[in-house]
Protein backbone atom coordinates (compact mmCIF):
# COMPACT_ATOMS: atom_id res chain seq x y z
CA UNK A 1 57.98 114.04 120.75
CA UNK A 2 61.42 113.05 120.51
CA UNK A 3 63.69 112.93 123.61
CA UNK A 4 66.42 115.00 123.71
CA UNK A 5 69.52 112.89 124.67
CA UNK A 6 71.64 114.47 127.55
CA UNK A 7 74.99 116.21 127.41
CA UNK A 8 76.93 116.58 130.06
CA UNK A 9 80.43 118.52 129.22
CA UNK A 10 82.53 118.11 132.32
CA UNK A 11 85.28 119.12 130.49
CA UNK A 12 86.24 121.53 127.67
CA UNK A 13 84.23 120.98 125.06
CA UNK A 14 87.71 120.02 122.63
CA UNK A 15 88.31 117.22 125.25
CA UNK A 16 84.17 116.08 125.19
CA UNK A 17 84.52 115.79 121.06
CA UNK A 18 87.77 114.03 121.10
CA UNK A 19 86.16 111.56 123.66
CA UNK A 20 82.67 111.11 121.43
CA UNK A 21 84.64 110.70 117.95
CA UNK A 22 87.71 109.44 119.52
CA UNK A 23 87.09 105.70 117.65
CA UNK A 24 86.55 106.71 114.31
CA UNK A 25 89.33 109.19 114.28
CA UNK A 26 91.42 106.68 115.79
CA UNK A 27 90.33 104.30 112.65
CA UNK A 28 91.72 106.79 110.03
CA UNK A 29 94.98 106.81 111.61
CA UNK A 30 94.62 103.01 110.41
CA UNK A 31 93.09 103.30 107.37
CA UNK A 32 94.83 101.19 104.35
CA UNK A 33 94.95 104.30 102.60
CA UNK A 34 96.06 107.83 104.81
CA UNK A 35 97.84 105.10 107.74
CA UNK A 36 100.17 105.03 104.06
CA UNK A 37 100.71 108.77 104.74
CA UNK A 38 103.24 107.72 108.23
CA UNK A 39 104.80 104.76 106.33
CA UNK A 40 108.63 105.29 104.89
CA UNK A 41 107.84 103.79 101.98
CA UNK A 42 104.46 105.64 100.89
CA UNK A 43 103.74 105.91 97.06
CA UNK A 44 103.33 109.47 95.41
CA UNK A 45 99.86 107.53 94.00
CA UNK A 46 98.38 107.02 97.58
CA UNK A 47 100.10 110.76 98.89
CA UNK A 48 97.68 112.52 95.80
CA UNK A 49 94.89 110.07 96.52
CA UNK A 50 95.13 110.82 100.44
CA UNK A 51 95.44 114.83 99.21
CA UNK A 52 92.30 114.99 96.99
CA UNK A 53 90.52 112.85 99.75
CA UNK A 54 91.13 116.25 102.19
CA UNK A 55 90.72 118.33 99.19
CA UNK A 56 86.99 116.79 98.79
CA UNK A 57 86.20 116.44 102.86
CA UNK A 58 87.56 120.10 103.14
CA UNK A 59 85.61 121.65 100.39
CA UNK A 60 82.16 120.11 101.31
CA UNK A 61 82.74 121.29 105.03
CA UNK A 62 83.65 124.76 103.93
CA UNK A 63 80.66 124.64 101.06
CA UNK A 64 78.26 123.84 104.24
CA UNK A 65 79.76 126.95 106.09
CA UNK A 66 79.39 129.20 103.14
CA UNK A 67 76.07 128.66 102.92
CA UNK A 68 75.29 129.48 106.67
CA UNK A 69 77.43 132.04 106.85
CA UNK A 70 78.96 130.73 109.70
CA UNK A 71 82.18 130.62 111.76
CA UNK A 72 84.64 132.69 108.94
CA UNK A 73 87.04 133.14 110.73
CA UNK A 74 87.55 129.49 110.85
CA UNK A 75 87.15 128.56 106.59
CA UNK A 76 89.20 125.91 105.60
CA UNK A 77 89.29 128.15 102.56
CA UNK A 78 93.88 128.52 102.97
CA UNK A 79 93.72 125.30 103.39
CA UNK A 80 91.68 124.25 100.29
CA UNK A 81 94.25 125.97 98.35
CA UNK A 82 97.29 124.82 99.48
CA UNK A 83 95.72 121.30 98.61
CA UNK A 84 94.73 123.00 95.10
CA UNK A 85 98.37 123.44 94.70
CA UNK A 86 99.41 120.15 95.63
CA UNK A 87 97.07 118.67 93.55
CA UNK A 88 97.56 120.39 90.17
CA UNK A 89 96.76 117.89 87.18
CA UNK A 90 95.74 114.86 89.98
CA UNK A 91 92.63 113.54 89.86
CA UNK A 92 89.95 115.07 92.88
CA UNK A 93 86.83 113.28 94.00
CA UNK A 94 83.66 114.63 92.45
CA UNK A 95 81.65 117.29 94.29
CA UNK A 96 79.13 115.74 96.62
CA UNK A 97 76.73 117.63 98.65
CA UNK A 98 75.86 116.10 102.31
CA UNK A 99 73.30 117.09 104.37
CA UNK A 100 75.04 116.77 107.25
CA UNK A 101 76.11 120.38 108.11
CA UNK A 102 73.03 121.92 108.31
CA UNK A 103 73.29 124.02 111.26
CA UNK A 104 76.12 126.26 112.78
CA UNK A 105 76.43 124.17 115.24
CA UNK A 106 77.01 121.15 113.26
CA UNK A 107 79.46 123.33 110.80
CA UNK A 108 81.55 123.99 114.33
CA UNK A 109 82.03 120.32 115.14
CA UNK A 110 83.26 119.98 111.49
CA UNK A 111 85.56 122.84 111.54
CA UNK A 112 86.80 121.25 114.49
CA UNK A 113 87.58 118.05 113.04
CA UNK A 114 89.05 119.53 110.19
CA UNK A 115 91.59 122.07 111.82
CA UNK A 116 92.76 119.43 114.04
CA UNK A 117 93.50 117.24 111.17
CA UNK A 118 95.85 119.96 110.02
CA UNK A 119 97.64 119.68 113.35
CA UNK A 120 97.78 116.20 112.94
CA UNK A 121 99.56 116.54 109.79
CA UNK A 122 102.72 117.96 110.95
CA UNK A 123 103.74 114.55 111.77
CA UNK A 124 102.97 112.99 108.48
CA UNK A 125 104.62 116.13 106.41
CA UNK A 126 107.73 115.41 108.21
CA UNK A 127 107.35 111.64 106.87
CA UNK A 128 106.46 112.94 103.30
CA UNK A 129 109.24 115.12 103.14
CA UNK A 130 111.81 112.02 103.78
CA UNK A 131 109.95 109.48 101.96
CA UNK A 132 108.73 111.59 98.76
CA UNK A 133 111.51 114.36 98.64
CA UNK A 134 110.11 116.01 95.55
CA UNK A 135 106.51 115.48 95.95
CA UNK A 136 104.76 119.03 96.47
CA UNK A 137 104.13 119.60 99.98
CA UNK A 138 101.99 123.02 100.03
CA UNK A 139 99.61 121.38 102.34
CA UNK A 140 101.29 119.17 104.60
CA UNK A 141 104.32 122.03 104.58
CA UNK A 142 102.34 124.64 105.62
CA UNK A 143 102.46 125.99 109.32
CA UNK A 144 99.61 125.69 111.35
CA UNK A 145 98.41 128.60 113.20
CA UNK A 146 97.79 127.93 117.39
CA UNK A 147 95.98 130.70 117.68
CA UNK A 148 93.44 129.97 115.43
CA UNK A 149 93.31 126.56 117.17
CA UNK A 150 92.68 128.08 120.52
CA UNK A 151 90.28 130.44 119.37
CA UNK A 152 88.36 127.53 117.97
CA UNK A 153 88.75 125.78 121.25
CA UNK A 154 87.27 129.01 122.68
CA UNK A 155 84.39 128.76 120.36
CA UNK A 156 83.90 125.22 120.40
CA UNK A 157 82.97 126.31 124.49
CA UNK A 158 80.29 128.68 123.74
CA UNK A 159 78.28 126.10 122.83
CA UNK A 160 76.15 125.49 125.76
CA UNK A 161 72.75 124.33 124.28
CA UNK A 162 72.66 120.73 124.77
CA UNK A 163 70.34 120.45 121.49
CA UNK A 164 73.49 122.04 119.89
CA UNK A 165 76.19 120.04 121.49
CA UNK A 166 74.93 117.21 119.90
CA UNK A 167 74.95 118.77 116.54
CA UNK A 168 78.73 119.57 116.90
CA UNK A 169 79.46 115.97 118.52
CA UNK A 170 77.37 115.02 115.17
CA UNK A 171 79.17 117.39 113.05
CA UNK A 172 82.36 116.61 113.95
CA UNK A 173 81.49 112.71 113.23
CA UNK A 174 79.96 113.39 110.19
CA UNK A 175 83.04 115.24 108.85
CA UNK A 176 85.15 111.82 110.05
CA UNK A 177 82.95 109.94 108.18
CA UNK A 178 83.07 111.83 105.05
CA UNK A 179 86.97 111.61 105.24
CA UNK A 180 86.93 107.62 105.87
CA UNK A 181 84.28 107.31 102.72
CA UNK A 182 86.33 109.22 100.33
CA UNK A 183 88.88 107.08 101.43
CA UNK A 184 87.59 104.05 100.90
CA UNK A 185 86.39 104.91 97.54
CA UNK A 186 89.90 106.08 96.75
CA UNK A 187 91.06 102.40 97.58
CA UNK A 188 88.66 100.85 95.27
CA UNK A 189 89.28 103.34 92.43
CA UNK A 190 93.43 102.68 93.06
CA UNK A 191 94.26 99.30 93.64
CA UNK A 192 97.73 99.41 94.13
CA UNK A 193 97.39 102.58 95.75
């Protein structure tokens, strides 16, 4: 029989997954190809490359919740189509479909990782909309919403199984990780992105 591993939240369960995933999200910040996205001088090829890298990340998480059923009031769904319309005519990574979002739990920590992405972006749709004046910015122009955020927190501290908690640390890594490798592939497909 396995072992379950122990979890022991001392603090909100927002501040426990920022702690657990804090060093790959901290990588993406530095990533050759969405660190571009805080850069003055960032190309319009590596702003549509960094936008169908969300696109993809953000449609496989919400595909995983559709499935389920779970969590709708948190879809990345408004999201996904803001990107849509940023992204008219660009190329999009093909559909994949991981396995890693299997359980609502799991789904939760993704949702969480992807919402606070959004908040993230504030910051680099400020840059965007100095460096690439006329680049569409339907996505990183949009407002976020801090209610939904907090109600997500809220959620995010219902979950008091610790056989769940680490589905939602692992969910929440997972959807990091599926960001970074679209990334990555992005830089290999565009060189001089």
């Amino acid at each position: 029989m396995k072992a379950i591993e122990k979890v022991d939240i001392q603090q909100s369960a927002r501040s426990w997954l920022a702690a657990q995933t804090n060093v790959i999200h901290d990588a993406l910040h530095h990533h050759p190809l969405l660190g571009r996205l805080i850069a003055p001088d960032v190309t319009n090829t590596s702003y549509l490359a960094a936008l169908a890298v969300f696109h993809r990340a953000y449609s496989d998480v919400e595909a995983a919740r559709v499935t389920l059923g779970a969590d709708a009031a948190f879809s990345l769904s408004p999201a996904i189509a803001a990107l849509e319309a940023d992204l008219v005519g660009a190329p999009v990574p093909a559909r994949a479909t991981p396995d890693c979002w299997t359980t609502p739990a799991a789904i939760l920590g993704a949702l969480y990782t992807c919402h606070g992405a959004m908040f993230g972006g504030l910051v680099i749709g400020r840059n965007i909309a100095m460096a690439l004046p006329n680049a569409p910015r339907s996505y990183f122009g949009r407002k976020t919403n801090p209610d939904l955020w907090r109600a997500l927190v809220t959620r995010l501290n219902t979950v008091t199984e610790p056989a769940e908690q680490i589905e939602m640390r692992q969910g929440a890594q997972s959807a990091f990780e599926r960001v970074r490798d679209l990334a990555d592939a992005a830089m290999s497909a565009e060189p001089d992105s």
